[in-house]
Every structure is written in C-alpha cells, then in structure tokens.
C-alpha atoms as a PDB file:
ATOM      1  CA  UNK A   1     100.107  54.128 172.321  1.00  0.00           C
ATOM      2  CA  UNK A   2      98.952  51.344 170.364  1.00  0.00           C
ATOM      3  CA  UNK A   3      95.742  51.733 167.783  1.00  0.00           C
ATOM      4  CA  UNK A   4      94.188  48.892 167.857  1.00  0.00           C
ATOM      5  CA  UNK A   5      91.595  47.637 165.287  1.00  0.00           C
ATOM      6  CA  UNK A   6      88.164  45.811 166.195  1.00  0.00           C
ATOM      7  CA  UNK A   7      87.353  42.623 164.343  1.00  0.00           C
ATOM      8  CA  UNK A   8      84.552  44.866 162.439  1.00  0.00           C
ATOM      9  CA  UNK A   9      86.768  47.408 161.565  1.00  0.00           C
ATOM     10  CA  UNK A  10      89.876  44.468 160.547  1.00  0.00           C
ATOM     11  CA  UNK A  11      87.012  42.881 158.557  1.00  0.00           C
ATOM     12  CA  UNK A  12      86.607  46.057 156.074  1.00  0.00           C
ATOM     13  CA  UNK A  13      90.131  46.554 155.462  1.00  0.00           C
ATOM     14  CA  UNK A  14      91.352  44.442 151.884  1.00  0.00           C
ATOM     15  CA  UNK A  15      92.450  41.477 152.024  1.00  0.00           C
ATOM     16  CA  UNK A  16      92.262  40.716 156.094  1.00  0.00           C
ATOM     17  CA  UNK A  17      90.503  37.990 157.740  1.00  0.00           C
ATOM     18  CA  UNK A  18      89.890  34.325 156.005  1.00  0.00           C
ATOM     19  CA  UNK A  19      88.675  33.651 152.742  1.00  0.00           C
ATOM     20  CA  UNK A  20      86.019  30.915 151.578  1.00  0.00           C
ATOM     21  CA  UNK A  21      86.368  28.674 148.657  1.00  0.00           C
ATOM     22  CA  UNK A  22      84.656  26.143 146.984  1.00  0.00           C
ATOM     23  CA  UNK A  23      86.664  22.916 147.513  1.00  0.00           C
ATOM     24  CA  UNK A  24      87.047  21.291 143.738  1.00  0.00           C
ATOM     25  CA  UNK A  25      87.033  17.549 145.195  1.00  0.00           C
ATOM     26  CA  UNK A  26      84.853  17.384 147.285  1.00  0.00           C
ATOM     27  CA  UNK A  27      81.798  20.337 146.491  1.00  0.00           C
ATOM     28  CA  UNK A  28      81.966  22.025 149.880  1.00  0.00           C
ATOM     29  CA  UNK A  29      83.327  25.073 151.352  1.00  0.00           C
ATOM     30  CA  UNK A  30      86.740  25.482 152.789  1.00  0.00           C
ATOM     31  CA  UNK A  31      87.714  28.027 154.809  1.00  0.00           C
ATOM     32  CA  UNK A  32      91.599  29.271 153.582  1.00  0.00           C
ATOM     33  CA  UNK A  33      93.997  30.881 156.048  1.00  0.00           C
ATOM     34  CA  UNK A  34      95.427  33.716 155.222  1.00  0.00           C
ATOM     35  CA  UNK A  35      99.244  33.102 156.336  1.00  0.00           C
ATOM     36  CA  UNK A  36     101.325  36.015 155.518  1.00  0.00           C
ATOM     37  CA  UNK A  37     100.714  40.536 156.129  1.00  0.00           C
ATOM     38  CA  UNK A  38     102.237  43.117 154.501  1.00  0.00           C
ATOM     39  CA  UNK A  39     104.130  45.476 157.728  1.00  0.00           C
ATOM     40  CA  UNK A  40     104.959  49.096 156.705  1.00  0.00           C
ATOM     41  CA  UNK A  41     107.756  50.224 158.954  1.00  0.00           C
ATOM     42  CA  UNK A  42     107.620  54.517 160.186  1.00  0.00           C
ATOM     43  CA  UNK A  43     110.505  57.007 158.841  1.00  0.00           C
ATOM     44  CA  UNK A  44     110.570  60.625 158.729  1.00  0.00           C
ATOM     45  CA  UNK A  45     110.612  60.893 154.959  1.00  0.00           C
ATOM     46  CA  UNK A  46     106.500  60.691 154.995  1.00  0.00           C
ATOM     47  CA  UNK A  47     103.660  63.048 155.433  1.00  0.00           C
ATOM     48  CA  UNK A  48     100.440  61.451 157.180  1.00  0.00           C
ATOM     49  CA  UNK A  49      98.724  62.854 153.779  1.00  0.00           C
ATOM     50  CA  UNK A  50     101.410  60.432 151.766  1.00  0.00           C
ATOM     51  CA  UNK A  51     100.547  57.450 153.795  1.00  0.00           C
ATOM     52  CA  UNK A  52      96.981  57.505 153.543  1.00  0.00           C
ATOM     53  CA  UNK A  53      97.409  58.308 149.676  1.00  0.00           C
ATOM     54  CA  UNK A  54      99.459  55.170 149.081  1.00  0.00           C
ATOM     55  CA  UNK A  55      97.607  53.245 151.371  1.00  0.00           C
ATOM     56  CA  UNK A  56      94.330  54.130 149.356  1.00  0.00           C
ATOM     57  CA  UNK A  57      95.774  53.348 145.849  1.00  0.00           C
ATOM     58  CA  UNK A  58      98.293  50.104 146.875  1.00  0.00           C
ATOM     59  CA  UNK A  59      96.502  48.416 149.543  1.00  0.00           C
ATOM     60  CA  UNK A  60      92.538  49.927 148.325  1.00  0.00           C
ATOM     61  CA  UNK A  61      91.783  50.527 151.615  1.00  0.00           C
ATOM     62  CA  UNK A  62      89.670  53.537 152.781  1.00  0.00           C
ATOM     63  CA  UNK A  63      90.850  56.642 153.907  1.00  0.00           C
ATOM     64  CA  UNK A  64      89.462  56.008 157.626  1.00  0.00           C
ATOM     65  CA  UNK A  65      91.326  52.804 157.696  1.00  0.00           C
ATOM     66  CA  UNK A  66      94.152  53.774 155.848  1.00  0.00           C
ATOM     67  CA  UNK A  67      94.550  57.346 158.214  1.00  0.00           C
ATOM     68  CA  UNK A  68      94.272  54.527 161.094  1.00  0.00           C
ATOM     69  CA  UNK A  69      97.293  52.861 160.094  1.00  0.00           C
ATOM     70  CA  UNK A  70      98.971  56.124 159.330  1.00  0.00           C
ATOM     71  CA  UNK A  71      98.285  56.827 163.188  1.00  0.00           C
ATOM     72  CA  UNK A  72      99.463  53.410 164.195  1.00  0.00           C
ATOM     73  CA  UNK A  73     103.068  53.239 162.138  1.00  0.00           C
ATOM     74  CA  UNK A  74     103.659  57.158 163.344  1.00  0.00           C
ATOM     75  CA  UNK A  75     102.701  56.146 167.197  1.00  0.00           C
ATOM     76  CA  UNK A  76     104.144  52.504 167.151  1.00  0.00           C
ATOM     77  CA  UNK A  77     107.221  52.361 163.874  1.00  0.00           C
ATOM     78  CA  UNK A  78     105.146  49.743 162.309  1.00  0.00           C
ATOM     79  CA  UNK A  79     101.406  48.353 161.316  1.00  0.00           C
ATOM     80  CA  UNK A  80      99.998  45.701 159.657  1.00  0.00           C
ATOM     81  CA  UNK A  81      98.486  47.038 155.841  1.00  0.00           C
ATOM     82  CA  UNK A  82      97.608  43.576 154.842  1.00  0.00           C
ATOM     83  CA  UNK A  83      96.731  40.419 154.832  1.00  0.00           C
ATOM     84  CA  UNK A  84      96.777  37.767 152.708  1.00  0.00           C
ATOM     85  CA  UNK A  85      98.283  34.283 150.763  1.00  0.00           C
ATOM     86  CA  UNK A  86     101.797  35.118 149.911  1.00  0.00           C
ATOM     87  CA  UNK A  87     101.714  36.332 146.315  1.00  0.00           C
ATOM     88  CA  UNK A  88      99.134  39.014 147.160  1.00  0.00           C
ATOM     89  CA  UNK A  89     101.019  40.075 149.964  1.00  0.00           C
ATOM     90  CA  UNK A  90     104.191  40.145 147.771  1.00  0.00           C
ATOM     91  CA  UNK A  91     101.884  41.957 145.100  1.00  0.00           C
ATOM     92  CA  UNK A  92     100.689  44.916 147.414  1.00  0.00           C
ATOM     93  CA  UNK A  93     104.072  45.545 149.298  1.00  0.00           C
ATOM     94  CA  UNK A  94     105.759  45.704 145.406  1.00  0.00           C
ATOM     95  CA  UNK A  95     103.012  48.695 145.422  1.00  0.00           C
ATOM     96  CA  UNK A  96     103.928  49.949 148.263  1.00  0.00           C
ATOM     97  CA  UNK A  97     107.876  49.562 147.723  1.00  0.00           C
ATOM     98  CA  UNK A  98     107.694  51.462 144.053  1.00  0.00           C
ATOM     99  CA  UNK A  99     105.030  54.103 144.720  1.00  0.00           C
ATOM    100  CA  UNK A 100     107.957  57.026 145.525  1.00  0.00           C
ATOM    101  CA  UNK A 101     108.603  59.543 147.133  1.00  0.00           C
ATOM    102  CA  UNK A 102     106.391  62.099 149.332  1.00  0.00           C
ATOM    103  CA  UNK A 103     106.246  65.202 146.885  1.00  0.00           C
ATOM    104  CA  UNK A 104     105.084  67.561 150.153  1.00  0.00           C
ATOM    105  CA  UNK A 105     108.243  66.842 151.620  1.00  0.00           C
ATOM    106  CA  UNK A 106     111.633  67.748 149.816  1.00  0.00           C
ATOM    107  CA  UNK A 107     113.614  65.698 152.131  1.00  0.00           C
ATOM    108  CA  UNK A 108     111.723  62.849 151.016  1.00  0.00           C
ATOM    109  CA  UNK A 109     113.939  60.904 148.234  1.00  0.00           C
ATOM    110  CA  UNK A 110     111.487  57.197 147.986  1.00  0.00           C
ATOM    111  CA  UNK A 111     108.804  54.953 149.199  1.00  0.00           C
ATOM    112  CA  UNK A 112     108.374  54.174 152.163  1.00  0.00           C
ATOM    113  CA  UNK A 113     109.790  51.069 153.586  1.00  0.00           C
ATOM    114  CA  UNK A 114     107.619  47.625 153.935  1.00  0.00           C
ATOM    115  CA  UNK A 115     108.049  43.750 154.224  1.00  0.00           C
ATOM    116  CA  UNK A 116     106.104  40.701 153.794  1.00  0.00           C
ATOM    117  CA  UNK A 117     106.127  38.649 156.874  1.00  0.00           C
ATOM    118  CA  UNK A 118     104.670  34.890 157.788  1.00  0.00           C
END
C-alpha cells in the first residue's frame, strides 16, 4: 500500500514544490526548481511516535504530515521528507542522520537512516 500525497497536502509540507525569486538582472520573477529530496529509508529500530518526533523538529513539518510519512516508510521502506536545492536537502537529512536513537525502544542504538537523492 502506497500513501500517496495530494498536491494540496505536498504543498504544506517544508520545503516541497517550487520556489519564486526575484531575478537580480532582469527585475522579474523566476520560478526555481527544486532538484534534489531528502528519502528516509524504514528499519525496525523506530517507533511511529520517534518518526513523527524527528520529522516535526528536523524537517518542521506537522504532525499530520509527518505521521503520513511515518505510515508511508512503515508500509512502503521509504518516503520522500523533503524537498529542496541541494544544501537544504543536505542540511535537513544531517538532522535527520544525528537526531539518535528511539528512547521507547531499547533495541534502538541511532537515527534512523536517510539520503539525499537528485
């Protein structure tokens, strides 16, 4: 089963969708493409409570979307937690990497695995 988001729902999550900018040459708007996500792979190290935790604090999403992805890596071994350029992906899976281990599980010695992809 796969937990799909609608483009409503993908629009309130940080850092998805495209960005505007003002252009510095030439005064107008550009629209910037967001090239790279942030992918948090599933393990059994990791309460749902854990994952929607870290997902609040690293990724500031809320806890309806962030219990949405919890659903999504625990149904499917993987979900997209962001998007973004590739420094603030790098930034948020650093967060994500580093924020340790699931104190409501003792067999649960670190973070939770993620990766930035292209």
């Amino acid at each position: 089963m796969v937990l799909e988001l609608s483009a409503q729902e993908m629009s309130t999550l940080p850092g998805s969708g495209a960005r505007t900018g003002e252009s510095t040459e030439s005064g107008t708007l550009t629209e910037v493409r967001l090239s790279s996500k942030v992918v948090l792979f599933d393990d059994e190290e990791h309460s749902y409570d854990y994952v929607v935790e870290m997902l609040t604090h690293c990724c500031e999403m809320s806890r309806e979307a962030a219990f949405r992805c919890a659903f999504e890596v625990d149904m499917t071994g993987r979900t997209i937690v962001f998007h973004g350029d590739f420094d603030e992906c790098k930034t948020v899976c650093d967060k994500i990497l580093t924020y340790g281990p699931d104190h409501r599980l003792p067999q649960s010695m670190s973070s939770m695995n993620a990766e930035v992809q292209h």
